[in-house]
C-alpha atoms as a PDB file:
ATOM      1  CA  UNK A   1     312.973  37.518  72.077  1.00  0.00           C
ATOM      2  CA  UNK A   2     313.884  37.732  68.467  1.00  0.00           C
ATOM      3  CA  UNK A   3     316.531  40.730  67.070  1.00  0.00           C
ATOM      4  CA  UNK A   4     313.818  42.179  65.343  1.00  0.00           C
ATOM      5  CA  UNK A   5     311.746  42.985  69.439  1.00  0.00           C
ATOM      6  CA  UNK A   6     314.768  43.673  70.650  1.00  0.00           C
ATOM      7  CA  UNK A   7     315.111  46.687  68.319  1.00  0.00           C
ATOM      8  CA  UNK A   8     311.845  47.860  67.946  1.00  0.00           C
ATOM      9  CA  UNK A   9     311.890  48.178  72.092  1.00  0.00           C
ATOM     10  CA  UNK A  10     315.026  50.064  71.813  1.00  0.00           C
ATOM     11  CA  UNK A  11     313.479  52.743  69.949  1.00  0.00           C
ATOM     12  CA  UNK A  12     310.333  52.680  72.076  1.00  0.00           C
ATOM     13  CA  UNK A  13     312.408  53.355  74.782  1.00  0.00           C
ATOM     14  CA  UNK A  14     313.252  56.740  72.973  1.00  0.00           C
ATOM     15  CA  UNK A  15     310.043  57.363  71.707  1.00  0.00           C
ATOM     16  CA  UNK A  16     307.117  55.406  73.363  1.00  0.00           C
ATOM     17  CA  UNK A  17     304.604  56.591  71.011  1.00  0.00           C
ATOM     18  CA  UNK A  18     306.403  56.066  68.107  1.00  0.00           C
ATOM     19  CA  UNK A  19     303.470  54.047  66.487  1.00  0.00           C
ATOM     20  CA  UNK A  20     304.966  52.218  63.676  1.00  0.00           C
ATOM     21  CA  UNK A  21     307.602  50.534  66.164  1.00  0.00           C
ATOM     22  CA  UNK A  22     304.957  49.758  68.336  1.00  0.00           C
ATOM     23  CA  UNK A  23     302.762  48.185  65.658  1.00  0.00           C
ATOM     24  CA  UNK A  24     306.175  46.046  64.685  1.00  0.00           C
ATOM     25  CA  UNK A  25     306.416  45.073  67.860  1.00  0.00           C
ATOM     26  CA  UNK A  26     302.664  43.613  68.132  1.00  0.00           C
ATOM     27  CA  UNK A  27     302.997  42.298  64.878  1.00  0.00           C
ATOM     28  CA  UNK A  28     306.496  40.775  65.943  1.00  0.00           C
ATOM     29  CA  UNK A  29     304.343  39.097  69.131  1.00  0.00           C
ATOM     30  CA  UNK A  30     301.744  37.729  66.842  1.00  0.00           C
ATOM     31  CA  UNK A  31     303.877  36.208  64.546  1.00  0.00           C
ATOM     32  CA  UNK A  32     306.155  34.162  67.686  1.00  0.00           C
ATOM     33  CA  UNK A  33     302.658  33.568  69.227  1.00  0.00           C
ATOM     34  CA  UNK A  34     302.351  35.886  71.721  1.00  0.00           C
ATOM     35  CA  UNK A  35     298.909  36.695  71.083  1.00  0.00           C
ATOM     36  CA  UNK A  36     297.828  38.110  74.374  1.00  0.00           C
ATOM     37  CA  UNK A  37     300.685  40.527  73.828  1.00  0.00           C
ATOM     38  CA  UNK A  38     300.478  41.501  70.703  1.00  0.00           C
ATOM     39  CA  UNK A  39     296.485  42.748  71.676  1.00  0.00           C
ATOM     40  CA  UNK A  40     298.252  44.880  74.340  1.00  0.00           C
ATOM     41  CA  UNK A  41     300.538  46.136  71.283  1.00  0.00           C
ATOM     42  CA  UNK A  42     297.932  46.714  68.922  1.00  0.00           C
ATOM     43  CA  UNK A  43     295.631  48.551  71.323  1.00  0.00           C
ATOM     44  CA  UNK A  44     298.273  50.944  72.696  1.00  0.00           C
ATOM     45  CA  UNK A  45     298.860  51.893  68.694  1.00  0.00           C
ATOM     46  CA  UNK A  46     295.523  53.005  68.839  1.00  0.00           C
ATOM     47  CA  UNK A  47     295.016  54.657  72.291  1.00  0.00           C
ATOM     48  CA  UNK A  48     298.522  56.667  71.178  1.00  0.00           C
ATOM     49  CA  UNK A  49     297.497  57.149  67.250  1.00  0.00           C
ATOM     50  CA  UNK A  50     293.796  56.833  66.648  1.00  0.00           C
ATOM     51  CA  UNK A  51     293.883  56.859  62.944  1.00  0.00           C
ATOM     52  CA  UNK A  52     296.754  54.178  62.387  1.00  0.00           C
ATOM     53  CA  UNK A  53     293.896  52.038  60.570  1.00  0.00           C
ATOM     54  CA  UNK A  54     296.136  48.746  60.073  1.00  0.00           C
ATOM     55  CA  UNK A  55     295.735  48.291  63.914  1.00  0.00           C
ATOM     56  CA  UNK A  56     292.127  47.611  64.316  1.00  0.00           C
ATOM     57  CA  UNK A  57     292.413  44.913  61.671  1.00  0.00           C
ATOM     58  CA  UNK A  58     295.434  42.972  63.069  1.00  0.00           C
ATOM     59  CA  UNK A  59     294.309  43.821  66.446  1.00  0.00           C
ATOM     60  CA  UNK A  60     291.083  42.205  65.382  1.00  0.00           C
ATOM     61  CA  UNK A  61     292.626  39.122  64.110  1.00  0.00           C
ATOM     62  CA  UNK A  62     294.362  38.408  66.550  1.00  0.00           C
ATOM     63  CA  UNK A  63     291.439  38.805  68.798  1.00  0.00           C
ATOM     64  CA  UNK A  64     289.903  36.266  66.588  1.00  0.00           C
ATOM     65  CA  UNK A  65     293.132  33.918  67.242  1.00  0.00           C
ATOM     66  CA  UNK A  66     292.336  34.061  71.142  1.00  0.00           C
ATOM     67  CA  UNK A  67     288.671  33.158  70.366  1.00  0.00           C
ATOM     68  CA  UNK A  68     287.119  36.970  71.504  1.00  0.00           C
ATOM     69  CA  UNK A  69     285.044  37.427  68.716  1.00  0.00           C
ATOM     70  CA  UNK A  70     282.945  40.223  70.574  1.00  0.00           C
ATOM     71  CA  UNK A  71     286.048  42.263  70.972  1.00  0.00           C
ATOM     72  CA  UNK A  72     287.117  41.551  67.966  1.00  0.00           C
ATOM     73  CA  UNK A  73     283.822  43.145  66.510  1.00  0.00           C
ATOM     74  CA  UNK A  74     284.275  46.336  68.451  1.00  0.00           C
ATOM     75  CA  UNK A  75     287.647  46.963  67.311  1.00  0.00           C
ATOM     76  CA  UNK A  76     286.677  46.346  63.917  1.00  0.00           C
ATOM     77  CA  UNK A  77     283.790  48.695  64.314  1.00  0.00           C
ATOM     78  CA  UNK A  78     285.807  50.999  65.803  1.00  0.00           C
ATOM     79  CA  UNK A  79     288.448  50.595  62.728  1.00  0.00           C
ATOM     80  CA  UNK A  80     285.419  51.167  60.168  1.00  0.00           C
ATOM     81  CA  UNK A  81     285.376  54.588  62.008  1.00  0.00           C
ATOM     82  CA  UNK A  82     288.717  55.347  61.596  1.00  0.00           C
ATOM     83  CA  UNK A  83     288.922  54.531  58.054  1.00  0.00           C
ATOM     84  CA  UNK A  84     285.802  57.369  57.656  1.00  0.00           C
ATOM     85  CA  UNK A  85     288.151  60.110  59.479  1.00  0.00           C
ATOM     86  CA  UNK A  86     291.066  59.072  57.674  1.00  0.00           C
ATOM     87  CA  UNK A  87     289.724  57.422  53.815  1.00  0.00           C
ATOM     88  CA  UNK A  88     291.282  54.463  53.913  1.00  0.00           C
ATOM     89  CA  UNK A  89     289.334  52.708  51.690  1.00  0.00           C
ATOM     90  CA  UNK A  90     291.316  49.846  51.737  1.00  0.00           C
ATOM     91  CA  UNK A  91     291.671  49.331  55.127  1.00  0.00           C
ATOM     92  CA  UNK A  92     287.857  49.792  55.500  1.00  0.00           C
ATOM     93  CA  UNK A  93     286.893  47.110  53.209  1.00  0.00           C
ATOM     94  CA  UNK A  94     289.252  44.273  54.931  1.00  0.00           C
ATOM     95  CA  UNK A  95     287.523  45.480  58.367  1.00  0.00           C
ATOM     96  CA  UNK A  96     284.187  45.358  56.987  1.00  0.00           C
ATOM     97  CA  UNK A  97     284.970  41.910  55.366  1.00  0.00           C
ATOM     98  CA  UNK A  98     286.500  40.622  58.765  1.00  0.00           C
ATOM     99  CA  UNK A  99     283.491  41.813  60.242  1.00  0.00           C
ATOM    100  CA  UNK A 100     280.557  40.033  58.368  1.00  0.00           C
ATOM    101  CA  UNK A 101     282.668  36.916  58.842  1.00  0.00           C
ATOM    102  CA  UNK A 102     281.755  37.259  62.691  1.00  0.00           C
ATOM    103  CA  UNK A 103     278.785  39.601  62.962  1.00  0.00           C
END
């Protein structure tokens, strides 16, 4: 486990919700590999903070990565949906873009 989990975990342990940790630590997972972890990590981002828009995408990608294009999909959709609440624009056009690629 690189430095970079290790303290990312050790403020989880003081805050488990803190959601930009957590979305650290899935991004930390994807990057080493760990796909089927990072998922887990993206996914609690959202169940904890609904509206962290960046989630969905990665989340999404990664999905892509472990070949589950029909979840991938739904968490994009789902993303599109949190980028109306919130007006991320940005955000909303790399989900819709990641979308048509596998709609």
């Amino acid at each position: 486990m690189s430095a970079r989990a290790n303290a990312l975990r050790a403020l989880l342990e003081q805050d488990p919700k803190n959601s930009f940790a957590r979305y650290g630590l899935a991004l930390d997972h994807a990057n080493n590999g760990d796909l089927e972890s990072a998922v887990t990590e993206f996914k609690t981002v959202i169940a904890n903070d609904a509206n962290y828009c960046a989630a969905y995408f990665h989340g999404g990608q990664t999905l892509e990565k472990l070949g589950k294009l029909a979840d991938a999909a739904e968490l994009y959709r789902a993303g599109i949906e949190a980028t109306k609440r919130t007006g991320d624009a940005h955000t909303r056009s790399e989900l819709e873009g990641a979308l048509s690629m596998i709609a």
